[in-house]
PDBML (XML) file of the C-alpha atoms, coordinates in Angstrom:
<?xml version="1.0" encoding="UTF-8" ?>
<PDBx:datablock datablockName="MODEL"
   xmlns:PDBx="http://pdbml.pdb.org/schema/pdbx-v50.xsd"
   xmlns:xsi="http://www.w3.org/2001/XMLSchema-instance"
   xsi:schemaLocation="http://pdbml.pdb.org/schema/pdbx-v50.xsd pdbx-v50.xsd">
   <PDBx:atom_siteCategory>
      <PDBx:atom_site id="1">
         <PDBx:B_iso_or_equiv>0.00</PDBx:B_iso_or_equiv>
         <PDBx:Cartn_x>11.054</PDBx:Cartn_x>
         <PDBx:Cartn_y>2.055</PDBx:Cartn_y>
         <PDBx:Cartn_z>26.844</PDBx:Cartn_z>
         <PDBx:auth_asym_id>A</PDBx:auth_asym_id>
         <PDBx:auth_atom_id>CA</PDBx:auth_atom_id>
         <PDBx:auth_comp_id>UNK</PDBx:auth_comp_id>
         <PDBx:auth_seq_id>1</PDBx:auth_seq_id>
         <PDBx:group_PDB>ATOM</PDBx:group_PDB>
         <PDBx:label_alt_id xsi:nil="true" />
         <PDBx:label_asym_id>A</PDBx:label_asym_id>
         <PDBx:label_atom_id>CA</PDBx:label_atom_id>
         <PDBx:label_comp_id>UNK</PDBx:label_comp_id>
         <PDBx:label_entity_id>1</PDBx:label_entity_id>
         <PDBx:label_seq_id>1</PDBx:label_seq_id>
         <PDBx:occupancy>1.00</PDBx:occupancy>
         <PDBx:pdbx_PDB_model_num>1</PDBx:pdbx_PDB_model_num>
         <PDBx:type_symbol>C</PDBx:type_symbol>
      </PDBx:atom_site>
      <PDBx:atom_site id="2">
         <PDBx:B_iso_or_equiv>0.00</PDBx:B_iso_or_equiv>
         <PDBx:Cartn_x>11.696</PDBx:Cartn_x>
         <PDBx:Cartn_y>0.497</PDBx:Cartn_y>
         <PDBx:Cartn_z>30.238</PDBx:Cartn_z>
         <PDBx:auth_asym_id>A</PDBx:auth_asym_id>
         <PDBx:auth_atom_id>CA</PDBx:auth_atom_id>
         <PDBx:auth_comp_id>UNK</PDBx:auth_comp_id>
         <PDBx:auth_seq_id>2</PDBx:auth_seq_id>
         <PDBx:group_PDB>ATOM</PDBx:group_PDB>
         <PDBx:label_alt_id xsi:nil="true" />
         <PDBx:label_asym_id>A</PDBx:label_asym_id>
         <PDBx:label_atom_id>CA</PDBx:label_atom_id>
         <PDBx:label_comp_id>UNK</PDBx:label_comp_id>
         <PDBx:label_entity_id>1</PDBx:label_entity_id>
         <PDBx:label_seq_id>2</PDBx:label_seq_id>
         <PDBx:occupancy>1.00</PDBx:occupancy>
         <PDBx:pdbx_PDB_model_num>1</PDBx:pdbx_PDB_model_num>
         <PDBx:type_symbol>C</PDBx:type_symbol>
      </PDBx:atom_site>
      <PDBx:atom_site id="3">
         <PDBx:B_iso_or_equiv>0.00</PDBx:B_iso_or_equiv>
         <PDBx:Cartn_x>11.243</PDBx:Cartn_x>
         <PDBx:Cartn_y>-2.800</PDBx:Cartn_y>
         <PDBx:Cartn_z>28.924</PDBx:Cartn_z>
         <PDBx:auth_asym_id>A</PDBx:auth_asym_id>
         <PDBx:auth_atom_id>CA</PDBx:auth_atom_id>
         <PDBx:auth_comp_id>UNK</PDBx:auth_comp_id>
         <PDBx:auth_seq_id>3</PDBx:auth_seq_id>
         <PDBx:group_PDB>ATOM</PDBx:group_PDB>
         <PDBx:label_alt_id xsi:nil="true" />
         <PDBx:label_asym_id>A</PDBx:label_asym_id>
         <PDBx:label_atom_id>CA</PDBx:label_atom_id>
         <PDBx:label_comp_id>UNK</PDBx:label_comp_id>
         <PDBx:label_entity_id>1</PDBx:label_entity_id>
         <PDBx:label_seq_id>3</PDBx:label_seq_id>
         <PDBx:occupancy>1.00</PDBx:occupancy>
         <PDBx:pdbx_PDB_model_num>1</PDBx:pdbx_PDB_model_num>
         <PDBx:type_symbol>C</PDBx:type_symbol>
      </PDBx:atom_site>
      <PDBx:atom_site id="4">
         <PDBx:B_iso_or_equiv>0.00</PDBx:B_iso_or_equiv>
         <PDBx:Cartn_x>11.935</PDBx:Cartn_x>
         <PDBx:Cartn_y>-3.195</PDBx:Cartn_y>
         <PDBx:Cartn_z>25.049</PDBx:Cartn_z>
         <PDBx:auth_asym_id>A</PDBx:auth_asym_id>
         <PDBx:auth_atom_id>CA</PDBx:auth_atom_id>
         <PDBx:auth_comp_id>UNK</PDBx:auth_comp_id>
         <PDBx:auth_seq_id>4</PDBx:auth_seq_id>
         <PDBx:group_PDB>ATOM</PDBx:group_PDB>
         <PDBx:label_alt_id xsi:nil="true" />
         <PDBx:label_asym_id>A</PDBx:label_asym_id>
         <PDBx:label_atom_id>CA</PDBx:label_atom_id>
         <PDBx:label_comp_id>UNK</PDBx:label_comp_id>
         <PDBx:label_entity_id>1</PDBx:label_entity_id>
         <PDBx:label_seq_id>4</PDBx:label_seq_id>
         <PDBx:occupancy>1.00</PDBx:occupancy>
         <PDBx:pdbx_PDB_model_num>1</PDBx:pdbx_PDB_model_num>
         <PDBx:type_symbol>C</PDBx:type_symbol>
      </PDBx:atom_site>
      <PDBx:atom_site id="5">
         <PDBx:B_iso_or_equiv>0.00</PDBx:B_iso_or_equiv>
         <PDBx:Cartn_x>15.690</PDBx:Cartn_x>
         <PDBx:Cartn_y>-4.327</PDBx:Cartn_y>
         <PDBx:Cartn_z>23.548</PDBx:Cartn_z>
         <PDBx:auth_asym_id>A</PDBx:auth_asym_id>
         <PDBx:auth_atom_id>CA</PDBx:auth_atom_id>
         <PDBx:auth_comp_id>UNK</PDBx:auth_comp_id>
         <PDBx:auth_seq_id>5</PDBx:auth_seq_id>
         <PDBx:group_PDB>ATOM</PDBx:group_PDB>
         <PDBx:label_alt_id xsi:nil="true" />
         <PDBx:label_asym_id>A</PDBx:label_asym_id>
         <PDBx:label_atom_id>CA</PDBx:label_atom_id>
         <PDBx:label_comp_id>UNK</PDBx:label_comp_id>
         <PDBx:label_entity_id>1</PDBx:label_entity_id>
         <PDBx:label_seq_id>5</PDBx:label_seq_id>
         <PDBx:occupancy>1.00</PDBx:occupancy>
         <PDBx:pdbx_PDB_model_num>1</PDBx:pdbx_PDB_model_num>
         <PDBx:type_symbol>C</PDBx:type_symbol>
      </PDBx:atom_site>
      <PDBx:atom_site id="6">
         <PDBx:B_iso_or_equiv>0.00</PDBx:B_iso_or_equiv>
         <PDBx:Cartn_x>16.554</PDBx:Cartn_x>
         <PDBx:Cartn_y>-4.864</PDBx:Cartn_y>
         <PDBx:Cartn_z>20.560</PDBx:Cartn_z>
         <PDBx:auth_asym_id>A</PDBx:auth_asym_id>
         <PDBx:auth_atom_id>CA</PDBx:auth_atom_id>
         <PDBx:auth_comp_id>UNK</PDBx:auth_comp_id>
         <PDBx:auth_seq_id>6</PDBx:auth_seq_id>
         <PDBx:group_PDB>ATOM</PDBx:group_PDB>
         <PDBx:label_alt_id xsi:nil="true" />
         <PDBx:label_asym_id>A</PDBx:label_asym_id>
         <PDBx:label_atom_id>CA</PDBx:label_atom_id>
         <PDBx:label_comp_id>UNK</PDBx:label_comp_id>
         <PDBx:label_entity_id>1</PDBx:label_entity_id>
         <PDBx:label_seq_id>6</PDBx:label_seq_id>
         <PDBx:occupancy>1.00</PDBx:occupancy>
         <PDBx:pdbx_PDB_model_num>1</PDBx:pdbx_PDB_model_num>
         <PDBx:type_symbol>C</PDBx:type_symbol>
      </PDBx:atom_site>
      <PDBx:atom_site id="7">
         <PDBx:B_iso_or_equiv>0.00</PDBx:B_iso_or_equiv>
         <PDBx:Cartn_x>14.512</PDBx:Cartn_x>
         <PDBx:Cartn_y>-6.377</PDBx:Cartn_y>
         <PDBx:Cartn_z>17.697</PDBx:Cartn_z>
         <PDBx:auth_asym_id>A</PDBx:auth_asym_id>
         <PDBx:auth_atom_id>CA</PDBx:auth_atom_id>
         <PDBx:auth_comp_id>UNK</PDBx:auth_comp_id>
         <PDBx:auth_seq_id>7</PDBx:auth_seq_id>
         <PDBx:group_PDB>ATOM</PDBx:group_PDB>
         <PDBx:label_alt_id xsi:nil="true" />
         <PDBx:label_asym_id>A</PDBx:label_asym_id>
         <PDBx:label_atom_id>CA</PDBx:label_atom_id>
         <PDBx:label_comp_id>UNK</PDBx:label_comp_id>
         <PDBx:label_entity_id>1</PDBx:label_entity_id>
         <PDBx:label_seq_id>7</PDBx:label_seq_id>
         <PDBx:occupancy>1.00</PDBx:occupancy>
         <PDBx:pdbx_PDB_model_num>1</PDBx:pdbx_PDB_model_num>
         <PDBx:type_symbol>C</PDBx:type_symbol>
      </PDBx:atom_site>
      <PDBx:atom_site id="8">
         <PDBx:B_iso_or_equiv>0.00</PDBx:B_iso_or_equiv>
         <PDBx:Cartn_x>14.685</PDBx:Cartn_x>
         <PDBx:Cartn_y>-9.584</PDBx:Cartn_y>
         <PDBx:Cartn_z>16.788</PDBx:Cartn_z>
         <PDBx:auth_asym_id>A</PDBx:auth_asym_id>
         <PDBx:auth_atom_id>CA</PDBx:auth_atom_id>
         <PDBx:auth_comp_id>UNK</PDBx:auth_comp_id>
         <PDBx:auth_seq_id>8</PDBx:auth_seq_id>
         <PDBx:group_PDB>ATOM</PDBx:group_PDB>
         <PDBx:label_alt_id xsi:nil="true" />
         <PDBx:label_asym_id>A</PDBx:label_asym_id>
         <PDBx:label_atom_id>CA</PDBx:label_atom_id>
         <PDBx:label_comp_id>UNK</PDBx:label_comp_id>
         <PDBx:label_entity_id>1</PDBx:label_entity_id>
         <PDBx:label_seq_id>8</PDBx:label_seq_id>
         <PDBx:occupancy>1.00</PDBx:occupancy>
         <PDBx:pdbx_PDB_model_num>1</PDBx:pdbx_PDB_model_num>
         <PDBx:type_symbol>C</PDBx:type_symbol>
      </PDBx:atom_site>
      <PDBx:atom_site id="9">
         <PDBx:B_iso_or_equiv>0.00</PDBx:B_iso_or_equiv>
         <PDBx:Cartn_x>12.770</PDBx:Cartn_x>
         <PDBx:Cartn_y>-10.970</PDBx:Cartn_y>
         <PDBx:Cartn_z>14.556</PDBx:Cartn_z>
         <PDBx:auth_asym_id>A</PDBx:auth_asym_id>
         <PDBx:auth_atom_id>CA</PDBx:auth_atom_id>
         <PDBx:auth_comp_id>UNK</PDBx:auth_comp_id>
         <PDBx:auth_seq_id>9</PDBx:auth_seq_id>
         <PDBx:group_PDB>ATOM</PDBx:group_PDB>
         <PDBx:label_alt_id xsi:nil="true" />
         <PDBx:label_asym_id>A</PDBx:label_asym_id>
         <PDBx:label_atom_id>CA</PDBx:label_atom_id>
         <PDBx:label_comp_id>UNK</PDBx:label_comp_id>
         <PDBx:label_entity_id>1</PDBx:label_entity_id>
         <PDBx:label_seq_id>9</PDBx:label_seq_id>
         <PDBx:occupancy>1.00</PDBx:occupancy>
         <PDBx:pdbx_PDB_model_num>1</PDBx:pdbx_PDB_model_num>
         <PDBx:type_symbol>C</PDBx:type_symbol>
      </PDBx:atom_site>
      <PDBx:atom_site id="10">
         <PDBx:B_iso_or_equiv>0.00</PDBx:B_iso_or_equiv>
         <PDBx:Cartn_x>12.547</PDBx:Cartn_x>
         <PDBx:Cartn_y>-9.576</PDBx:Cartn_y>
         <PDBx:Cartn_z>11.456</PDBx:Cartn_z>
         <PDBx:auth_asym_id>A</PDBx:auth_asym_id>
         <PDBx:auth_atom_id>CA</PDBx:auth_atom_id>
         <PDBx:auth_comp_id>UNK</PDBx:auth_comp_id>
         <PDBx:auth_seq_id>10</PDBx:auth_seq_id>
         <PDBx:group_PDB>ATOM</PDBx:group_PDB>
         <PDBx:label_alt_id xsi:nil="true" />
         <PDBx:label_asym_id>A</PDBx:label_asym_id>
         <PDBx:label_atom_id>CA</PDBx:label_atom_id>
         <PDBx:label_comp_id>UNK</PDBx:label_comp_id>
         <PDBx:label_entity_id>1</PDBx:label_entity_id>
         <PDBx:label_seq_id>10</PDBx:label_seq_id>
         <PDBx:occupancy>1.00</PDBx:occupancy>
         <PDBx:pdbx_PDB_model_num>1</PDBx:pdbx_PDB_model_num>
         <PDBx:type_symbol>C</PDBx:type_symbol>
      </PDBx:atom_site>
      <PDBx:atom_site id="11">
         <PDBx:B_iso_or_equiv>0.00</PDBx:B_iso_or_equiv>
         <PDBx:Cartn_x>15.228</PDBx:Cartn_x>
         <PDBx:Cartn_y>-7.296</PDBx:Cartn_y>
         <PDBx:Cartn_z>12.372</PDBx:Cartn_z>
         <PDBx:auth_asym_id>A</PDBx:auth_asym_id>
         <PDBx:auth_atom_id>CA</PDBx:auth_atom_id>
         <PDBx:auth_comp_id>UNK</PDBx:auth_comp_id>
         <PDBx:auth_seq_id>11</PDBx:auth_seq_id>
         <PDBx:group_PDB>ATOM</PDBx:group_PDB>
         <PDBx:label_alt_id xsi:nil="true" />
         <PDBx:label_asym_id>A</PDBx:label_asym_id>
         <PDBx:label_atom_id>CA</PDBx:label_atom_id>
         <PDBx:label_comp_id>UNK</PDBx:label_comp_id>
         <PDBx:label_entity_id>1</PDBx:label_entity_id>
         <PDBx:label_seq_id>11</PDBx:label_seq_id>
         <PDBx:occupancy>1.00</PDBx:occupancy>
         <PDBx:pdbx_PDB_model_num>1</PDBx:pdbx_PDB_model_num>
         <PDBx:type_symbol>C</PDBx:type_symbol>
      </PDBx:atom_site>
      <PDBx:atom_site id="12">
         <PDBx:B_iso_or_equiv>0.00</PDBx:B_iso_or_equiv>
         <PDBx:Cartn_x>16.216</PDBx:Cartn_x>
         <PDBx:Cartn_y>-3.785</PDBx:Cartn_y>
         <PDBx:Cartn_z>12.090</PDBx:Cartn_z>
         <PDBx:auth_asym_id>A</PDBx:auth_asym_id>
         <PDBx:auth_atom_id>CA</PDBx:auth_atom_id>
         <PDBx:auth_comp_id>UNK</PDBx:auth_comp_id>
         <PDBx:auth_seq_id>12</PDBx:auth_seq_id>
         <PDBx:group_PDB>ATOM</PDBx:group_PDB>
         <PDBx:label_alt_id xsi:nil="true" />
         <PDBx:label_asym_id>A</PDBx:label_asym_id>
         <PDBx:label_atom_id>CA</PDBx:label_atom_id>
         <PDBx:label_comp_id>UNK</PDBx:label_comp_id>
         <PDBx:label_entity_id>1</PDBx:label_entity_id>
         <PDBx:label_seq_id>12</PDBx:label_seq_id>
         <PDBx:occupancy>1.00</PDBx:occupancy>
         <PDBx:pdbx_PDB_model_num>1</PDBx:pdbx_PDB_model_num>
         <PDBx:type_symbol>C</PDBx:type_symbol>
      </PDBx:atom_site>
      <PDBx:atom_site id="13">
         <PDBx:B_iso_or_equiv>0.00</PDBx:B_iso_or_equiv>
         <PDBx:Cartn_x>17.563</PDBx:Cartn_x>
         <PDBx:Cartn_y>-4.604</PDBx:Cartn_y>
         <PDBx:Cartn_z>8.598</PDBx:Cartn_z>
         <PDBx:auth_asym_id>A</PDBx:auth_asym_id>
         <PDBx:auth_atom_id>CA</PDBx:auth_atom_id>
         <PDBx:auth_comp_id>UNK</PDBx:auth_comp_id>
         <PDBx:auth_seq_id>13</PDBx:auth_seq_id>
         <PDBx:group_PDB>ATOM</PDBx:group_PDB>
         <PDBx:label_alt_id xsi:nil="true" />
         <PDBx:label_asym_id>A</PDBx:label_asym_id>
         <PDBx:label_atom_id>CA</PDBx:label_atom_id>
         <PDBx:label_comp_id>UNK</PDBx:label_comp_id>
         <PDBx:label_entity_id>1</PDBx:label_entity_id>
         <PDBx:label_seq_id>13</PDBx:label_seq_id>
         <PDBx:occupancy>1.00</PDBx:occupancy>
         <PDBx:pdbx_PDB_model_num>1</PDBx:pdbx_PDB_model_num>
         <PDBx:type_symbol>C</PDBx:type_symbol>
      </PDBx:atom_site>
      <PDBx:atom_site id="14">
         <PDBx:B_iso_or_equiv>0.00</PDBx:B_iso_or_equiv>
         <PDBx:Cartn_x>14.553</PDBx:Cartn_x>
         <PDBx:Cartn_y>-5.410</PDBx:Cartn_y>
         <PDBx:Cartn_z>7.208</PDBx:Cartn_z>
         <PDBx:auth_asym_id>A</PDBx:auth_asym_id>
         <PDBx:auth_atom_id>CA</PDBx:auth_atom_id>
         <PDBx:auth_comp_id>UNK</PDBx:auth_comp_id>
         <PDBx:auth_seq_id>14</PDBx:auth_seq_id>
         <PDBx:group_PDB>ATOM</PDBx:group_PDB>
         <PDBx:label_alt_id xsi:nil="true" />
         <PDBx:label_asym_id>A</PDBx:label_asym_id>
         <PDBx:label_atom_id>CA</PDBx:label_atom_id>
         <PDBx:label_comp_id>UNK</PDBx:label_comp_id>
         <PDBx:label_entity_id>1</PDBx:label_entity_id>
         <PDBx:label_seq_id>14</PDBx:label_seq_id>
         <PDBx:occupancy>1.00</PDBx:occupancy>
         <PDBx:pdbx_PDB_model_num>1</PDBx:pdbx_PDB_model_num>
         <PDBx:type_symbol>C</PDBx:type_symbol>
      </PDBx:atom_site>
      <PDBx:atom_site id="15">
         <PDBx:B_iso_or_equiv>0.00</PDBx:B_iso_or_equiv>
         <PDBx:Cartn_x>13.035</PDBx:Cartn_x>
         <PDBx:Cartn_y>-1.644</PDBx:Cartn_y>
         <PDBx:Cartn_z>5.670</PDBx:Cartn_z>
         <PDBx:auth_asym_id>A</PDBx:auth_asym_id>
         <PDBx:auth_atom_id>CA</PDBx:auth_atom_id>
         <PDBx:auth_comp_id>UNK</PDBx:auth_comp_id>
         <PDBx:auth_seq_id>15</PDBx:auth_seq_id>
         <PDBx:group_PDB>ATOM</PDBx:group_PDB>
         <PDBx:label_alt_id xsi:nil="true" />
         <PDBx:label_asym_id>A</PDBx:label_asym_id>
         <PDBx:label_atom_id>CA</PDBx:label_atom_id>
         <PDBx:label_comp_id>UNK</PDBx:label_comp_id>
         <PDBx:label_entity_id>1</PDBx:label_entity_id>
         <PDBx:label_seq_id>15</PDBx:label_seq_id>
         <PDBx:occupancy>1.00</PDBx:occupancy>
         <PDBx:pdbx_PDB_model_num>1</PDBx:pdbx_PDB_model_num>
         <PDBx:type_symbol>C</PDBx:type_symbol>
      </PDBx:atom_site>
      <PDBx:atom_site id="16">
         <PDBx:B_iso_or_equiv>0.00</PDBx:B_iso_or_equiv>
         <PDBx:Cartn_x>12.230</PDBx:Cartn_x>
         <PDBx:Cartn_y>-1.454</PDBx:Cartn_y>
         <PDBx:Cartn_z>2.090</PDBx:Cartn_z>
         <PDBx:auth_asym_id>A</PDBx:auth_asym_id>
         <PDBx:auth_atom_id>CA</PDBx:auth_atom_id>
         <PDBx:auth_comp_id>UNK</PDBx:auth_comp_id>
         <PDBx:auth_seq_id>16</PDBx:auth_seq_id>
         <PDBx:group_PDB>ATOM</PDBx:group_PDB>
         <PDBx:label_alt_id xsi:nil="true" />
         <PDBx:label_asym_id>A</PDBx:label_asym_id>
         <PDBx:label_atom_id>CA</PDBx:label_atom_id>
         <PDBx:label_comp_id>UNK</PDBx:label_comp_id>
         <PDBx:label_entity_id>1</PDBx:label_entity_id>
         <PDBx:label_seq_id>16</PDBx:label_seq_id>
         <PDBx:occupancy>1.00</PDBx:occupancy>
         <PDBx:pdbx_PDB_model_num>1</PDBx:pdbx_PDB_model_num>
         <PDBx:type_symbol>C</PDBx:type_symbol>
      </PDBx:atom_site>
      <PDBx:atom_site id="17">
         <PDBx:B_iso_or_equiv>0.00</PDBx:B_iso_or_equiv>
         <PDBx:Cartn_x>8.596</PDBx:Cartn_x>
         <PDBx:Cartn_y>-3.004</PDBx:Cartn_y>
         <PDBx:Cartn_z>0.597</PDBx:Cartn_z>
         <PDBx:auth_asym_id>A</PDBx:auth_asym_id>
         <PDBx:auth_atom_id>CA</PDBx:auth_atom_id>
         <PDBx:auth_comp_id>UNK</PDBx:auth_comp_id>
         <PDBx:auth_seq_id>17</PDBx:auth_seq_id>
         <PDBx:group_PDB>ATOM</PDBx:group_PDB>
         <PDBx:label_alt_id xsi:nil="true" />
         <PDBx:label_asym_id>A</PDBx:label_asym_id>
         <PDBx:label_atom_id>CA</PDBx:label_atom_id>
         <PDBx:label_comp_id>UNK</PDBx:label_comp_id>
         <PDBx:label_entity_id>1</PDBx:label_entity_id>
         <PDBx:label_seq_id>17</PDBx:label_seq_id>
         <PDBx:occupancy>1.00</PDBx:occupancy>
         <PDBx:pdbx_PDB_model_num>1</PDBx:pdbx_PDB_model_num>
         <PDBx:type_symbol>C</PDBx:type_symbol>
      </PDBx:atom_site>
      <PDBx:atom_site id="18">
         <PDBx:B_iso_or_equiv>0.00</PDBx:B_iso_or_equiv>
         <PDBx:Cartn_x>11.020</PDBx:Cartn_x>
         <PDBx:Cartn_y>-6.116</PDBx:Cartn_y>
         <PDBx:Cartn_z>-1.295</PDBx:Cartn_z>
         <PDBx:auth_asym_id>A</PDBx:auth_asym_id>
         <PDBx:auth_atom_id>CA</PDBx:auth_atom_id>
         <PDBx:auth_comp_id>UNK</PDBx:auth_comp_id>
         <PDBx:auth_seq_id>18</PDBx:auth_seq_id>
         <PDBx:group_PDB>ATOM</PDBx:group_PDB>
         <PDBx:label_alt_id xsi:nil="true" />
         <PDBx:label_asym_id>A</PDBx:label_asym_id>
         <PDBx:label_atom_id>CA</PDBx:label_atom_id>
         <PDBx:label_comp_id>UNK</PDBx:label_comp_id>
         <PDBx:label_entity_id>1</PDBx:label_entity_id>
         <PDBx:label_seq_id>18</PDBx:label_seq_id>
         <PDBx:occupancy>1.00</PDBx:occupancy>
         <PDBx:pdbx_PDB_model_num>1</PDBx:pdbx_PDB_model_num>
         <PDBx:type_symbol>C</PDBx:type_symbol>
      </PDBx:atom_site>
      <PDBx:atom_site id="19">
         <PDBx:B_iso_or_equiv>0.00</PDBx:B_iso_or_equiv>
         <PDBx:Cartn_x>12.697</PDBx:Cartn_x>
         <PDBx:Cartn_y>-6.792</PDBx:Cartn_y>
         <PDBx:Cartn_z>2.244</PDBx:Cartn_z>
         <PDBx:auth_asym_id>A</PDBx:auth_asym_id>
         <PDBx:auth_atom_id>CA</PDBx:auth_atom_id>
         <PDBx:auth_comp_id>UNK</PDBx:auth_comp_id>
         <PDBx:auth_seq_id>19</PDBx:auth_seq_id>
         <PDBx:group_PDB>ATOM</PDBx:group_PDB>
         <PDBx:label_alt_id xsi:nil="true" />
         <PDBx:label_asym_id>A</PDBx:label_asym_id>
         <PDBx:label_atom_id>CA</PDBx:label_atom_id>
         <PDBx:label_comp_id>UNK</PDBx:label_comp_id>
         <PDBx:label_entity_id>1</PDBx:label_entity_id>
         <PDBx:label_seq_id>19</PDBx:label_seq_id>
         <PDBx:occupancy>1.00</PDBx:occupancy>
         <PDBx:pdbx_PDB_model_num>1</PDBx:pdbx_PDB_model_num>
         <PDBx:type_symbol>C</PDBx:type_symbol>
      </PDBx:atom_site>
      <PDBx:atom_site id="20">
         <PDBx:B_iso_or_equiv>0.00</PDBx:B_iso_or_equiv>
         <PDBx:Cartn_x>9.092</PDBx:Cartn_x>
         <PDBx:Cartn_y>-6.972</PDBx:Cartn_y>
         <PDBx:Cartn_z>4.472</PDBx:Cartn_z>
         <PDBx:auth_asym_id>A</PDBx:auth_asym_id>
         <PDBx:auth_atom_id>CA</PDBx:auth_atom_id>
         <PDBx:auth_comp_id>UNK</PDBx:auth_comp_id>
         <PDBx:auth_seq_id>20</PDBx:auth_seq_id>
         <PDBx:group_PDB>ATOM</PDBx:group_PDB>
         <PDBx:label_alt_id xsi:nil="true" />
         <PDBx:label_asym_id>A</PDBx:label_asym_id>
         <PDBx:label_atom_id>CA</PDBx:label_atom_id>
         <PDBx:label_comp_id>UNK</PDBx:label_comp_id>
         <PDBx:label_entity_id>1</PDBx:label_entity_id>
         <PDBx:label_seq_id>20</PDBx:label_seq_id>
         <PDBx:occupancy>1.00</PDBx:occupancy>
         <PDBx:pdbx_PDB_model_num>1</PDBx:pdbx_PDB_model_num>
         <PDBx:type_symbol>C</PDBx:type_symbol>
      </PDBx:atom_site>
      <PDBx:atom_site id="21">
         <PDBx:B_iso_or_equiv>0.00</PDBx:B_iso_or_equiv>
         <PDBx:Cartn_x>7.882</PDBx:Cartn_x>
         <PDBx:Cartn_y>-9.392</PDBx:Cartn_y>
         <PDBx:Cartn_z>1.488</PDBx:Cartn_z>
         <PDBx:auth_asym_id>A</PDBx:auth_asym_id>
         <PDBx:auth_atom_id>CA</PDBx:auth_atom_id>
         <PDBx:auth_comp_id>UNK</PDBx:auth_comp_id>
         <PDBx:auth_seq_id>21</PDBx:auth_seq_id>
         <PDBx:group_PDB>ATOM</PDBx:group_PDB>
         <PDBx:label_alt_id xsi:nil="true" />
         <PDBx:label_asym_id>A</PDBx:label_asym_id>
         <PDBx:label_atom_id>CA</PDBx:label_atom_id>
         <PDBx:label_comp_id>UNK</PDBx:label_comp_id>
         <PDBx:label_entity_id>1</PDBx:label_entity_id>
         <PDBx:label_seq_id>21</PDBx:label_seq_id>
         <PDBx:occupancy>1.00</PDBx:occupancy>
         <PDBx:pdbx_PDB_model_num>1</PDBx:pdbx_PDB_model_num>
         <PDBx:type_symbol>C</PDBx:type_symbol>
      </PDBx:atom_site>
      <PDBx:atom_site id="22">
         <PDBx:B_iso_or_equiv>0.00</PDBx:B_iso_or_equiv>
         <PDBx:Cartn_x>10.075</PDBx:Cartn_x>
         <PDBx:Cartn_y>-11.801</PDBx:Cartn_y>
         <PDBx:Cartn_z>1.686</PDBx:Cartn_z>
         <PDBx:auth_asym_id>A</PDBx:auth_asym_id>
         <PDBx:auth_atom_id>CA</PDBx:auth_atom_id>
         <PDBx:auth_comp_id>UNK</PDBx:auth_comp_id>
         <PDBx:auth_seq_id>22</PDBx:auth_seq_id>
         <PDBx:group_PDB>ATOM</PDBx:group_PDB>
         <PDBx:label_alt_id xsi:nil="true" />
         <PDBx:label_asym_id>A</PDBx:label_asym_id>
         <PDBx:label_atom_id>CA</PDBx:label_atom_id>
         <PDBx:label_comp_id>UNK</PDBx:label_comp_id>
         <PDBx:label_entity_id>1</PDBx:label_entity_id>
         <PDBx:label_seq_id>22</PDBx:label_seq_id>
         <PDBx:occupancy>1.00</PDBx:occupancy>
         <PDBx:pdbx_PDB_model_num>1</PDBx:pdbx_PDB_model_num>
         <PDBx:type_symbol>C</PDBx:type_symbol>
      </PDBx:atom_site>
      <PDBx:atom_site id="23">
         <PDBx:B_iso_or_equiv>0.00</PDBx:B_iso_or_equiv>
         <PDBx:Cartn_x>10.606</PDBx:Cartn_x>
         <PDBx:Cartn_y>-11.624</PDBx:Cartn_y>
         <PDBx:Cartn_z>5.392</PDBx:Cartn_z>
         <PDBx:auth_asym_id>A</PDBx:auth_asym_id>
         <PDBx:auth_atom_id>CA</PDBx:auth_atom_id>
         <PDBx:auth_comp_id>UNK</PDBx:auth_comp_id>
         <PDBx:auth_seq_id>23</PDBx:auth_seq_id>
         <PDBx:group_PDB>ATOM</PDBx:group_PDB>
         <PDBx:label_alt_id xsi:nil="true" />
         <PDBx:label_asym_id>A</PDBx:label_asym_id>
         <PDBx:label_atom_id>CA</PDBx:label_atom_id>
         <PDBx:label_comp_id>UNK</PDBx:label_comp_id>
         <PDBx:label_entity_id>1</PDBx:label_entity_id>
         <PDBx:label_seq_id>23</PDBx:label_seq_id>
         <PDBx:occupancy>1.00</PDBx:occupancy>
         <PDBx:pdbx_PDB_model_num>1</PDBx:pdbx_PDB_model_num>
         <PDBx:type_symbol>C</PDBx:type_symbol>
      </PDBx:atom_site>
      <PDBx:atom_site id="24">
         <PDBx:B_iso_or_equiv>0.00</PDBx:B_iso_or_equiv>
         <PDBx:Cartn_x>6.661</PDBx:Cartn_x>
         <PDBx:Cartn_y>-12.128</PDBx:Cartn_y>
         <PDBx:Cartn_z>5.617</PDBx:Cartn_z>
         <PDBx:auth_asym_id>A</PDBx:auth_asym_id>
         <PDBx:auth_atom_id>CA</PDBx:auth_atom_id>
         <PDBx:auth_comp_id>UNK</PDBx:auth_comp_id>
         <PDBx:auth_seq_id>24</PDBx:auth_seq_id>
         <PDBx:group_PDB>ATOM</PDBx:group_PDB>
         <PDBx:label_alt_id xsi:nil="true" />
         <PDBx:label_asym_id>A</PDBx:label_asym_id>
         <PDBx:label_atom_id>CA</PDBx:label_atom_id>
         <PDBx:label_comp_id>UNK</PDBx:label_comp_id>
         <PDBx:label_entity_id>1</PDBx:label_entity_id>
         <PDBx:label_seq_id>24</PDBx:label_seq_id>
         <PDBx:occupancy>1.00</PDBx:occupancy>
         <PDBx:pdbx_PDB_model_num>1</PDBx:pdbx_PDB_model_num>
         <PDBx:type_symbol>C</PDBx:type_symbol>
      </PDBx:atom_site>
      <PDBx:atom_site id="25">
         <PDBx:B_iso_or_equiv>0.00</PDBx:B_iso_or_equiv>
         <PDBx:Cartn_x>7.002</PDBx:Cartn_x>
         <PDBx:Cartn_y>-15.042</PDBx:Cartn_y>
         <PDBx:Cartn_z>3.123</PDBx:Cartn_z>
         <PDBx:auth_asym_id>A</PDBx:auth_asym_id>
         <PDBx:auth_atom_id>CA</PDBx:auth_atom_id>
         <PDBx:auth_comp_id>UNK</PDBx:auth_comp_id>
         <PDBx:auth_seq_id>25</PDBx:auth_seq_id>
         <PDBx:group_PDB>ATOM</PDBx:group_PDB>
         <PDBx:label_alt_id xsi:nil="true" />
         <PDBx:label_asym_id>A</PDBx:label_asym_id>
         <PDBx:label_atom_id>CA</PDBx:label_atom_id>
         <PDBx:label_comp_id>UNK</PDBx:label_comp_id>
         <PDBx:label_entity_id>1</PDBx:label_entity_id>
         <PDBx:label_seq_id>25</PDBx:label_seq_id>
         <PDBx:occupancy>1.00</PDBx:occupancy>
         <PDBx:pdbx_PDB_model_num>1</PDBx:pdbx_PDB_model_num>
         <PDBx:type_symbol>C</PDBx:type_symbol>
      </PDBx:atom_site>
   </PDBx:atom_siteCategory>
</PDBx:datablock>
C-alpha cells in the first residue's frame, strides 16, 4: 500500500478472459 500506484502495464482495463489474451499475446 505504501508503495504501489497505479497499474501500468496491462492496465486496469484489461478484465475479461478475451482482454488478458490478447494483452498476453
Amino acid at each position: 500500500d505504501a508503495f504501489r500506484d497505479s497499474e501500468i502495464q496491462p492496465g486496469e482495463s484489461v478484465q475479461s478472459d478475451e482482454e488478458i489474451d490478447a494483452f498476453v499475446r
